[in-house]
Structure formats: structure tokens, C-alpha cells
N, C-alpha and C. Protein backbone atom coordinates (compact mmCIF):
# COMPACT_ATOMS: atom_id res chain seq x y z
N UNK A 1 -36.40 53.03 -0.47
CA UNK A 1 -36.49 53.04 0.99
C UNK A 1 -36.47 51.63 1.52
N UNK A 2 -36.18 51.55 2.80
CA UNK A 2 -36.02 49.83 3.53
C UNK A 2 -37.49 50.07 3.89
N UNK A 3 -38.10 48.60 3.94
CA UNK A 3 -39.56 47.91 4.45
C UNK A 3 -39.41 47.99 5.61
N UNK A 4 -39.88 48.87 6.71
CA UNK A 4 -39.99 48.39 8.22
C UNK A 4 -41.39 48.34 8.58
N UNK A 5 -41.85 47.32 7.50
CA UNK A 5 -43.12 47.57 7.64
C UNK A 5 -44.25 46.69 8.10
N UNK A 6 -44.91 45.76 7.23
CA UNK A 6 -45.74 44.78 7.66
C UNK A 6 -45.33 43.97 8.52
N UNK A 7 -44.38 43.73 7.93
CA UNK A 7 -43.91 42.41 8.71
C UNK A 7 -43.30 42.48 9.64
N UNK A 8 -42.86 43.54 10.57
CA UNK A 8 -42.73 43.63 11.75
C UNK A 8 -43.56 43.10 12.84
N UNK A 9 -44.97 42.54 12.25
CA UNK A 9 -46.10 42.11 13.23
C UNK A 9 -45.53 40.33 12.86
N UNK A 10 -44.77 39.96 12.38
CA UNK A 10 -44.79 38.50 12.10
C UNK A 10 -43.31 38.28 13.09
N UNK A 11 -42.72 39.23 13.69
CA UNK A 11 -41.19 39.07 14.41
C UNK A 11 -41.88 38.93 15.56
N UNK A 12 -42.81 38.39 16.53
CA UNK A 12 -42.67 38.57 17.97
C UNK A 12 -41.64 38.49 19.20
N UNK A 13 -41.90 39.40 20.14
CA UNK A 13 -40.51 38.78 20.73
C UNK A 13 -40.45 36.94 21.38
N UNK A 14 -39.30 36.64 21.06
CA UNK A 14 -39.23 35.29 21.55
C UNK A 14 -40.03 34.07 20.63
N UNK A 15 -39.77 34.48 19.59
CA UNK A 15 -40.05 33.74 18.39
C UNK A 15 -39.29 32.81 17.62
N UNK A 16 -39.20 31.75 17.40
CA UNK A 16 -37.96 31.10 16.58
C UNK A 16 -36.87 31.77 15.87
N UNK A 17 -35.61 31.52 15.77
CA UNK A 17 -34.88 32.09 15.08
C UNK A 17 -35.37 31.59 13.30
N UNK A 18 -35.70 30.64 13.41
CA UNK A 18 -36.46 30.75 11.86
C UNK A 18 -37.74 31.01 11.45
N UNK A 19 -38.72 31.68 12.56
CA UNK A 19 -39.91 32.25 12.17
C UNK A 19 -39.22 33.97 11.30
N UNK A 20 -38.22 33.87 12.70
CA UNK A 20 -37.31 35.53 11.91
C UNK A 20 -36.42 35.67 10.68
N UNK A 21 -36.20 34.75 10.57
CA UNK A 21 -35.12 34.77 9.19
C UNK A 21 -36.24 34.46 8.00
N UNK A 22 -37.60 33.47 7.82
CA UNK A 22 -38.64 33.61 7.40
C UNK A 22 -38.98 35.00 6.83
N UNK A 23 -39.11 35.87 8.34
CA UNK A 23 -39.74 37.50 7.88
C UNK A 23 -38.91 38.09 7.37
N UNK A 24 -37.45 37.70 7.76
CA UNK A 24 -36.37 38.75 7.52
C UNK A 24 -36.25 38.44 5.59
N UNK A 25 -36.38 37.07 4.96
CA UNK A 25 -36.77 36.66 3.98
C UNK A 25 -37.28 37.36 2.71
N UNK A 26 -38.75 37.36 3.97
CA UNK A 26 -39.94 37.60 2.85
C UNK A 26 -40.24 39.10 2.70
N UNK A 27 -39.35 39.99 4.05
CA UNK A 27 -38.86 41.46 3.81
C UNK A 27 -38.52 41.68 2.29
N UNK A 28 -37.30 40.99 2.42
CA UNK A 28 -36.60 41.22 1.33
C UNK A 28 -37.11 40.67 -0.02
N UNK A 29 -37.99 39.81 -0.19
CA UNK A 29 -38.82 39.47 -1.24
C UNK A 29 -39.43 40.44 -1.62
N UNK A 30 -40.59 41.25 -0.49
CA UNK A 30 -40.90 42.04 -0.84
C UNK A 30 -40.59 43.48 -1.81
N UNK A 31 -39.46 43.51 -1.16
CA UNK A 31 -38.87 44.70 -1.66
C UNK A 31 -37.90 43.90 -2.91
N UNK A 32 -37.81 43.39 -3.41
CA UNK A 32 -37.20 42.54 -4.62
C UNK A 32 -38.88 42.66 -5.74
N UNK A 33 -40.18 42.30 -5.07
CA UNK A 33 -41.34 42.23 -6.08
C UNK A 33 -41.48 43.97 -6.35
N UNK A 34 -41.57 44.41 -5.10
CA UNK A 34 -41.56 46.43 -5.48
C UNK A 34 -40.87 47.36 -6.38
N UNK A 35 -39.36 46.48 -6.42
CA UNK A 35 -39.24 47.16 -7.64
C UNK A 35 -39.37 46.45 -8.90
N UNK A 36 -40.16 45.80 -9.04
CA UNK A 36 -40.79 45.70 -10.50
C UNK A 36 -41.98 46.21 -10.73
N UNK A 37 -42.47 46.56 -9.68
CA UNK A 37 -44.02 47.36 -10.03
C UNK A 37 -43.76 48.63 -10.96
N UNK A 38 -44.86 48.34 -11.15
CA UNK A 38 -45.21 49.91 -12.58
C UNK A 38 -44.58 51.00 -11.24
N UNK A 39 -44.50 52.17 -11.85
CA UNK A 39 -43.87 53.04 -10.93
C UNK A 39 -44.61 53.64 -9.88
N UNK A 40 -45.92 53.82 -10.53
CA UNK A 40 -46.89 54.38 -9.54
C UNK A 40 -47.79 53.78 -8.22
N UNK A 41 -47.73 52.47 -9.19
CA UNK A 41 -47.85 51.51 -7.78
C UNK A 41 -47.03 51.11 -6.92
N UNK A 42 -45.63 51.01 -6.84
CA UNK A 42 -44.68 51.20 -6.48
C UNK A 42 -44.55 52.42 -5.54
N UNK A 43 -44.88 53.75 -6.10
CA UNK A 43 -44.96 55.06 -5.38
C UNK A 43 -46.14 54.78 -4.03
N UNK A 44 -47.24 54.35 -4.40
CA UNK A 44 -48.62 54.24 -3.49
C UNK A 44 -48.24 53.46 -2.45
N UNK A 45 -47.74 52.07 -2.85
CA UNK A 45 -47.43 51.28 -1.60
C UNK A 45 -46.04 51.43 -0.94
N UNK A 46 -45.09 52.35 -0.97
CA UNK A 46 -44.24 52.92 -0.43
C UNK A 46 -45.11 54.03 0.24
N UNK A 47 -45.65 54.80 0.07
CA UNK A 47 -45.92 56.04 0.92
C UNK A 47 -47.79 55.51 1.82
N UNK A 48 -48.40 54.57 1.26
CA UNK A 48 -49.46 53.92 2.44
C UNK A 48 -48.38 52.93 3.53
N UNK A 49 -47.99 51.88 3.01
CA UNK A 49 -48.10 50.82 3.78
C UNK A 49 -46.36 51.23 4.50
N UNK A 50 -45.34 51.44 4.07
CA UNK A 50 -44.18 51.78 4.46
C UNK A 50 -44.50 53.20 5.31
N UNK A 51 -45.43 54.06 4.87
CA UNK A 51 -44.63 55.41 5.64
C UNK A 51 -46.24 55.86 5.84
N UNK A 52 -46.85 55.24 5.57
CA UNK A 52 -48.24 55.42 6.39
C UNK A 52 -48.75 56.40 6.03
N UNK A 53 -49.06 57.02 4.63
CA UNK A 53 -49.82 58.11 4.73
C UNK A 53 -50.99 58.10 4.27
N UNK A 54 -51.88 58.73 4.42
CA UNK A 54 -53.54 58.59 4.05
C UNK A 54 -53.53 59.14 2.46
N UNK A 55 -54.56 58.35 2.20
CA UNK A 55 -54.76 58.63 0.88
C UNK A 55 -55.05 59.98 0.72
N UNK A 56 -55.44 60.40 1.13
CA UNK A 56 -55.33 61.75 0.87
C UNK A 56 -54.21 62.58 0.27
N UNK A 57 -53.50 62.00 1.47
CA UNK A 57 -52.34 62.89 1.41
C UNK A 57 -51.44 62.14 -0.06
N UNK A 58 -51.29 61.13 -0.13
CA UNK A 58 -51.19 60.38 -1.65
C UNK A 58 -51.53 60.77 -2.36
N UNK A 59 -52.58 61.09 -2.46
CA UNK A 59 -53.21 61.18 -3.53
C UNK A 59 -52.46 62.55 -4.27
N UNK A 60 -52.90 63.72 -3.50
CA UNK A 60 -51.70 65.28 -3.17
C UNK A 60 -50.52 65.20 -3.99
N UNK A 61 -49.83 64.31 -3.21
CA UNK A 61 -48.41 64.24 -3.52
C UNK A 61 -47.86 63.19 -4.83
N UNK A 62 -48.63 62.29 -5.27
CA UNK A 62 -48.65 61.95 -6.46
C UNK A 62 -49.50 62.90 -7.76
N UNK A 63 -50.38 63.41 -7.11
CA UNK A 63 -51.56 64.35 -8.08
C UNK A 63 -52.24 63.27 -8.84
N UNK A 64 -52.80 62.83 -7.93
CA UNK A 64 -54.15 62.13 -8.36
C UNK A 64 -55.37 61.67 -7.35
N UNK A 65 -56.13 61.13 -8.28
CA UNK A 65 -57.25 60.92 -7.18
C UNK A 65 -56.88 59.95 -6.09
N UNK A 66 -58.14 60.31 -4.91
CA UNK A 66 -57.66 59.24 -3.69
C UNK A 66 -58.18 57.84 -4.34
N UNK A 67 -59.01 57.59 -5.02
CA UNK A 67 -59.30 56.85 -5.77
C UNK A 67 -59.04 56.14 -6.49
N UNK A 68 -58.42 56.31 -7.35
CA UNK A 68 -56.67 56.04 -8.47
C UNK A 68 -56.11 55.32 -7.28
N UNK A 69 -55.54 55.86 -6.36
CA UNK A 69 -54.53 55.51 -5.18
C UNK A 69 -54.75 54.28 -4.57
N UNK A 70 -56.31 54.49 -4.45
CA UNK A 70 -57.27 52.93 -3.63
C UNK A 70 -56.95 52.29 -4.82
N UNK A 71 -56.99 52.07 -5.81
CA UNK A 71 -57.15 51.39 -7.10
C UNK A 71 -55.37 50.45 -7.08
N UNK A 72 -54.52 51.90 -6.97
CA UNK A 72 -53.08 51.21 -7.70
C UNK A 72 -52.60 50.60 -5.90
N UNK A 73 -53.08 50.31 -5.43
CA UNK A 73 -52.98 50.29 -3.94
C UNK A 73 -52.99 48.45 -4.19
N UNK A 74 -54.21 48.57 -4.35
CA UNK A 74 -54.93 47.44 -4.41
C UNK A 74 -54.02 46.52 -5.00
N UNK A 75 -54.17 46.94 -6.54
CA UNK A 75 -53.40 45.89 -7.40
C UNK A 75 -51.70 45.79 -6.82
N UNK A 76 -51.31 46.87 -6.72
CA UNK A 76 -49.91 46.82 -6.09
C UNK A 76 -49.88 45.56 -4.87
N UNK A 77 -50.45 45.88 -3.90
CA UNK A 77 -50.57 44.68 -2.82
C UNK A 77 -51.00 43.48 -3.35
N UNK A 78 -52.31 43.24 -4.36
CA UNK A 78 -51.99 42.23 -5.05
C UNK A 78 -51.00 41.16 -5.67
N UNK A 79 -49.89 41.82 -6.91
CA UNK A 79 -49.04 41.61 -7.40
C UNK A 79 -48.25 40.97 -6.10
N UNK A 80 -47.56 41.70 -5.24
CA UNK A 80 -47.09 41.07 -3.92
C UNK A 80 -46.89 39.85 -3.24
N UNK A 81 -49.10 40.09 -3.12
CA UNK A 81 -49.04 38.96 -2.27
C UNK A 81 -49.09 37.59 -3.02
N UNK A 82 -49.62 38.04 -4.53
CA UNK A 82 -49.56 36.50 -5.50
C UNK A 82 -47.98 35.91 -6.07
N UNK A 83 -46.98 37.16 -6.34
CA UNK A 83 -45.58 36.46 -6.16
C UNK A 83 -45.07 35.83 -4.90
N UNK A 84 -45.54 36.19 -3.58
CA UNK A 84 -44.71 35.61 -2.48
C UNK A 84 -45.43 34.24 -2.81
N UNK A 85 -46.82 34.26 -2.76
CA UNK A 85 -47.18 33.06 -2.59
C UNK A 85 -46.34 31.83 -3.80
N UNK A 86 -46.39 32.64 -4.78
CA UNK A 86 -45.67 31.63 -5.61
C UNK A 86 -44.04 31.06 -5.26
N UNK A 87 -44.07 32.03 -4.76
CA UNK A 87 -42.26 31.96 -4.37
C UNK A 87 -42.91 30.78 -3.14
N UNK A 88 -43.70 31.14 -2.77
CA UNK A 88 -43.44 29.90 -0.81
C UNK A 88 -44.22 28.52 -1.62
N UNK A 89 -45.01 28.61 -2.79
CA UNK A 89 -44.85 27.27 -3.15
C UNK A 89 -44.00 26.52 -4.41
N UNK A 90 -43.55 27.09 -5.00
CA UNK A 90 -42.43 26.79 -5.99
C UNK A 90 -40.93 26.63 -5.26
N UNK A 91 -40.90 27.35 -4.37
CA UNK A 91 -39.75 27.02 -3.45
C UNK A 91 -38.48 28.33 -4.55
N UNK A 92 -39.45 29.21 -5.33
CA UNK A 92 -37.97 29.67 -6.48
C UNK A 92 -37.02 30.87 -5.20
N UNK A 93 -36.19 30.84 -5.61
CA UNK A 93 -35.14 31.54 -4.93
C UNK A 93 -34.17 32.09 -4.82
């Protein structure tokens, strides 16, 4: 699926054309680190943070606990946010 997600709060209107190419960027970073996640974390943060659904309902539709979900949630957004950061200071690309 495409990310229309977080980072839609980092596009304001009337924002630099390179604050946007930045997000438009680190979109696509994102979704470049997602698919290397284990699969299930991969599954969790596609259906919380992309398509918004409550753990609950995650939990359901993967068949597992909401718990598990908080868990692979976590580390999933982890993994993420410690490759971008590496990527925005290594400059790799």
C-alpha cells in the first residue's frame, strides 16, 4: 500500500518546496525500511499507522493478541525511526 500517512502533518500548506520534497523523501524511505520488516511488523504498522485501525481490530485480523500488536508496533516504529535517522546523518542514499 502507498504511506499517506504520518507525514502528511510535516507538508503544511505554504511550506518550502524543500521542506516537501524532504517529506516526499522520507515517505519514500519509509516505505523502502517497511519492506524489510519481519512480516508481521510490517502487517501492524500498515494497518495502525497507515489505515488506522485499533488494536483491537489488529489484533482480530492478524489473530493475535492486542498485546503482541502493542509489542510488534513498537519495535516496528522503532526500526523506522533508527534507520531514517541514520540515513539523515550518514547522508546514505
Amino acid at each position: 500500500g502507498n504511506l499517506k500517512l504520518v507525514h502528511t502533518n510535516y507538508v503544511e500548506k505554504g511550506s518550502s518546496l524543500q521542506k516537501q520534497v524532504e517529506a516526499n523523501d522520507s515517505v519514500s524511505w519509509v516505505e523502502k525500511i517497511m519492506e524489510d520488516l519481519p512480516e508481521q511488523q510490517k502487517m501492524v504498522l500498515q494497518l495502525r499507522d497507515v489505515e488506522e485501525y485499533d488494536y483491537e481490530e489488529i489484533a482480530k485480523m492478524l489473530e493475535m493478541k492486542p498485546t503482541a500488536v502493542r509489542v510488534a508496533l513498537s519495535r516496528a516504529r522503532k526500526t523506522v525511526r533508527e534507520r531514517l535517522i541514520q540515513k539523515h546523518s550518514y547522508g546514505i542514499g
